[in-house]
C-alpha atoms as a PDB file:
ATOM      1  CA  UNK A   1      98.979  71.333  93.501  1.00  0.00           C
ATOM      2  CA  UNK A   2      97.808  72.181  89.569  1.00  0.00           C
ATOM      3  CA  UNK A   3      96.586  75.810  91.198  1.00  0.00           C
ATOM      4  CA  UNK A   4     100.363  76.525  92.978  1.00  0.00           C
ATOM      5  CA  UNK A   5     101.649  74.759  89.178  1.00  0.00           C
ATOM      6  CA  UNK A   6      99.622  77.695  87.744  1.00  0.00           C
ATOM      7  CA  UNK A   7     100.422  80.702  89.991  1.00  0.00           C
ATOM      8  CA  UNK A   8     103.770  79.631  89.557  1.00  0.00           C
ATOM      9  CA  UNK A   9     104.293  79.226  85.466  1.00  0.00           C
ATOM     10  CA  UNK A  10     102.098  82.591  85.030  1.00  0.00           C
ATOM     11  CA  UNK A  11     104.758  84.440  87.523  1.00  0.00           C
ATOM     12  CA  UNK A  12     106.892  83.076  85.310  1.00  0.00           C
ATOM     13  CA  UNK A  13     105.767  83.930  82.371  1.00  0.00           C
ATOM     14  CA  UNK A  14     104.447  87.288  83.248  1.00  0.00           C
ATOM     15  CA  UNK A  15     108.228  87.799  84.090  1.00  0.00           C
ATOM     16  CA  UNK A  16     109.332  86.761  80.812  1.00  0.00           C
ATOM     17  CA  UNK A  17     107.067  88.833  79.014  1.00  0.00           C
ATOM     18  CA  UNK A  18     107.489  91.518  81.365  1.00  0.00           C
ATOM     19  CA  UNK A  19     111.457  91.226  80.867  1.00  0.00           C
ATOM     20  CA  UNK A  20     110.882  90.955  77.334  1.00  0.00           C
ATOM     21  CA  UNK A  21     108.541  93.975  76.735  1.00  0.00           C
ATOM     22  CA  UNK A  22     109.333  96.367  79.347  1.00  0.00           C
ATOM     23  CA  UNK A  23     112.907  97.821  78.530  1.00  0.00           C
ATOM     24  CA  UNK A  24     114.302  99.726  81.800  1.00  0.00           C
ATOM     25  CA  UNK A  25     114.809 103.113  81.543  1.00  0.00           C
ATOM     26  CA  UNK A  26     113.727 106.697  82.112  1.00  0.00           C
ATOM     27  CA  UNK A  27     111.226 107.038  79.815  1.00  0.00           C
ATOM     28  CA  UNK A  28     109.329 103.999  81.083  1.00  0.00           C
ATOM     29  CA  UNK A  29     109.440 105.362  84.362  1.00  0.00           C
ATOM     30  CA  UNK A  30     108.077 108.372  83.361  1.00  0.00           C
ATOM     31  CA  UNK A  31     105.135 106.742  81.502  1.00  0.00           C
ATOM     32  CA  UNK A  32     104.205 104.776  84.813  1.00  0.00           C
ATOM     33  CA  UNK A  33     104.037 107.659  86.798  1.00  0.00           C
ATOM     34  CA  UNK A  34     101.582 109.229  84.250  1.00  0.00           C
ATOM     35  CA  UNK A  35      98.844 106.613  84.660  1.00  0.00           C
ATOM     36  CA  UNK A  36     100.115 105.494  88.259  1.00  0.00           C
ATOM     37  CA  UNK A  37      96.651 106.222  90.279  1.00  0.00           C
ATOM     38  CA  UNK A  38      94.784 106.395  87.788  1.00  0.00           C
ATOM     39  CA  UNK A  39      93.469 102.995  87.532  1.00  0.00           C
ATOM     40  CA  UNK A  40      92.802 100.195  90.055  1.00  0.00           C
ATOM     41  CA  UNK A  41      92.906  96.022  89.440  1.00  0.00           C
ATOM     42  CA  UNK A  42      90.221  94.163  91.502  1.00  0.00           C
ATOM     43  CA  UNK A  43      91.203  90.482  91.544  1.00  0.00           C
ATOM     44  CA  UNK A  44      89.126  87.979  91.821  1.00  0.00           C
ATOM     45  CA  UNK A  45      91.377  85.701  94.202  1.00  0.00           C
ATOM     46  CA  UNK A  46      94.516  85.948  95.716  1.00  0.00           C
ATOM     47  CA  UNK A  47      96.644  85.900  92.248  1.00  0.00           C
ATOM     48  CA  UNK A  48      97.885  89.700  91.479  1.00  0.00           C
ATOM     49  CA  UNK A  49      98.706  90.510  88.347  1.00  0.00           C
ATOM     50  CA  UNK A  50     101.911  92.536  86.723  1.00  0.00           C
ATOM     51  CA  UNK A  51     100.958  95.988  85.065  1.00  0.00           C
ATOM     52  CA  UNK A  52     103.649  95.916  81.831  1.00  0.00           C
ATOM     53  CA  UNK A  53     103.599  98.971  79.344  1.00  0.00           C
ATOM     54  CA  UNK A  54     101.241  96.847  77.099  1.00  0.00           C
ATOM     55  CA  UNK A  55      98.548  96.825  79.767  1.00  0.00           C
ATOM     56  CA  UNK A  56      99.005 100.386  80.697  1.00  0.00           C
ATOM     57  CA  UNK A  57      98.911 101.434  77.085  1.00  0.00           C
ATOM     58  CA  UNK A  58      95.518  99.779  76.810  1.00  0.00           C
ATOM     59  CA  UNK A  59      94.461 100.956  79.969  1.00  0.00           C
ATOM     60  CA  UNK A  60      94.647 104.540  78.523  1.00  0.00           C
ATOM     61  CA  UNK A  61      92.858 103.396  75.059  1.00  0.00           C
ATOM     62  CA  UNK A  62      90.079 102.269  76.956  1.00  0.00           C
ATOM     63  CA  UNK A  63      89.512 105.125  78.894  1.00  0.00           C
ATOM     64  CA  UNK A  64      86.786 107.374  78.245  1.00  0.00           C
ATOM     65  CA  UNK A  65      85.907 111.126  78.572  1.00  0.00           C
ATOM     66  CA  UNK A  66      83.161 111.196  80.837  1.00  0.00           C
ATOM     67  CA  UNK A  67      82.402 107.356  81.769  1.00  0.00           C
ATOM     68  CA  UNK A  68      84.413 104.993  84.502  1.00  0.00           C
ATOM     69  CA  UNK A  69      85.022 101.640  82.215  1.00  0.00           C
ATOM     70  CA  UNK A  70      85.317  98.164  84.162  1.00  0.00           C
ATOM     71  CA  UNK A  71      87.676  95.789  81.800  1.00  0.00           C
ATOM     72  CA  UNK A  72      87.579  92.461  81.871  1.00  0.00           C
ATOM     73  CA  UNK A  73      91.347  91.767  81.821  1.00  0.00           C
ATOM     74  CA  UNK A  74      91.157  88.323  82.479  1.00  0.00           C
ATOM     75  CA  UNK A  75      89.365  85.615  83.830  1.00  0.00           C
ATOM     76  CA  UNK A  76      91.309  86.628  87.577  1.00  0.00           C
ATOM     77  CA  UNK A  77      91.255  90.530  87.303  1.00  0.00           C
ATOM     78  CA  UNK A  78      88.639  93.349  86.472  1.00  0.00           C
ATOM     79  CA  UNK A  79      90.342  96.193  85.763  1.00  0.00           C
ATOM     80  CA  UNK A  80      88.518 100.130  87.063  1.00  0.00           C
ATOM     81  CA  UNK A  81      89.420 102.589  84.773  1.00  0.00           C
ATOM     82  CA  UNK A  82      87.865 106.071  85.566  1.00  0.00           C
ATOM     83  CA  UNK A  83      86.968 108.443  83.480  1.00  0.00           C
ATOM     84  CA  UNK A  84      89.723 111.449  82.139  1.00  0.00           C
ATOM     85  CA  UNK A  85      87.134 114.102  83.587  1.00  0.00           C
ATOM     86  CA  UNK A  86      87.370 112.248  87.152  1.00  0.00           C
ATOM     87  CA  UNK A  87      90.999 112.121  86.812  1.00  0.00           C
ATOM     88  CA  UNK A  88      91.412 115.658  86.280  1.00  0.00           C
ATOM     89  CA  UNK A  89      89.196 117.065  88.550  1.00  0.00           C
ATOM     90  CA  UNK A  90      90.575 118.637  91.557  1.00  0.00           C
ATOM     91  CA  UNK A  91      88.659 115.990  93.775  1.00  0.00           C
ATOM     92  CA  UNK A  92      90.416 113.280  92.264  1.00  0.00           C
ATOM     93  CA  UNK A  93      92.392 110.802  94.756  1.00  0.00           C
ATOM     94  CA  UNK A  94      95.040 108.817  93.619  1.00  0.00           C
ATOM     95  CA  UNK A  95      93.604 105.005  93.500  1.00  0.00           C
ATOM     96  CA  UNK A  96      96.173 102.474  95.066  1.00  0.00           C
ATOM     97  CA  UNK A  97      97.406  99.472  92.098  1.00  0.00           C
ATOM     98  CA  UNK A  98      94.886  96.527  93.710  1.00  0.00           C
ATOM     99  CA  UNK A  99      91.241  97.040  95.046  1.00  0.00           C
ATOM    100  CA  UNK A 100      91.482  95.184  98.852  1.00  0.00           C
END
């Protein structure tokens, strides 16, 4: 029961936050698409977590030139960030938003 209380208040709250920092609009759109594929979110249970601009913004501050970078987002969810050269080679495939 406390772990359903939990998923349930941080759905909550990640949709308050996410209301509350994530304006709707063209330009937001536009950002996701920028850095959609180009990062993955392993969880560590069943819990998924929301991607707001915040997250995406750090995503891309954290990324690095020629080295894949494994963040720690949270106790729940490692986040794979590859590297801008692996992103821009020709190669590169898209990753989907949550490891399986």
């Amino acid at each position: 029961m406390k772990r359903l209380t939990f998923v349930l208040f941080s759905m909550v709250a990640g949709l308050t936050s996410y209301s509350q920092n994530e304006p709707i609009g063209e330009h937001n759109s536009k950002n996701f698409a920028a850095v959609e594929g180009t990062f993955q979110i392993i969880p560590k249970g069943k819990i998924l977590e929301l991607v707001t601009i915040e997250t995406r913004e750090r995503i891309e501050l954290m990324r690095k030139d020629d080295e894949d970078v494994y963040w720690n987002m949270n106790d729940m969810s490692t986040v794979f960030i590859p590297s801008r050269n692996k992103i821009n080679s020709q190669s590169f495939e898209p990753l989907s938003l949550y490891a399986e």
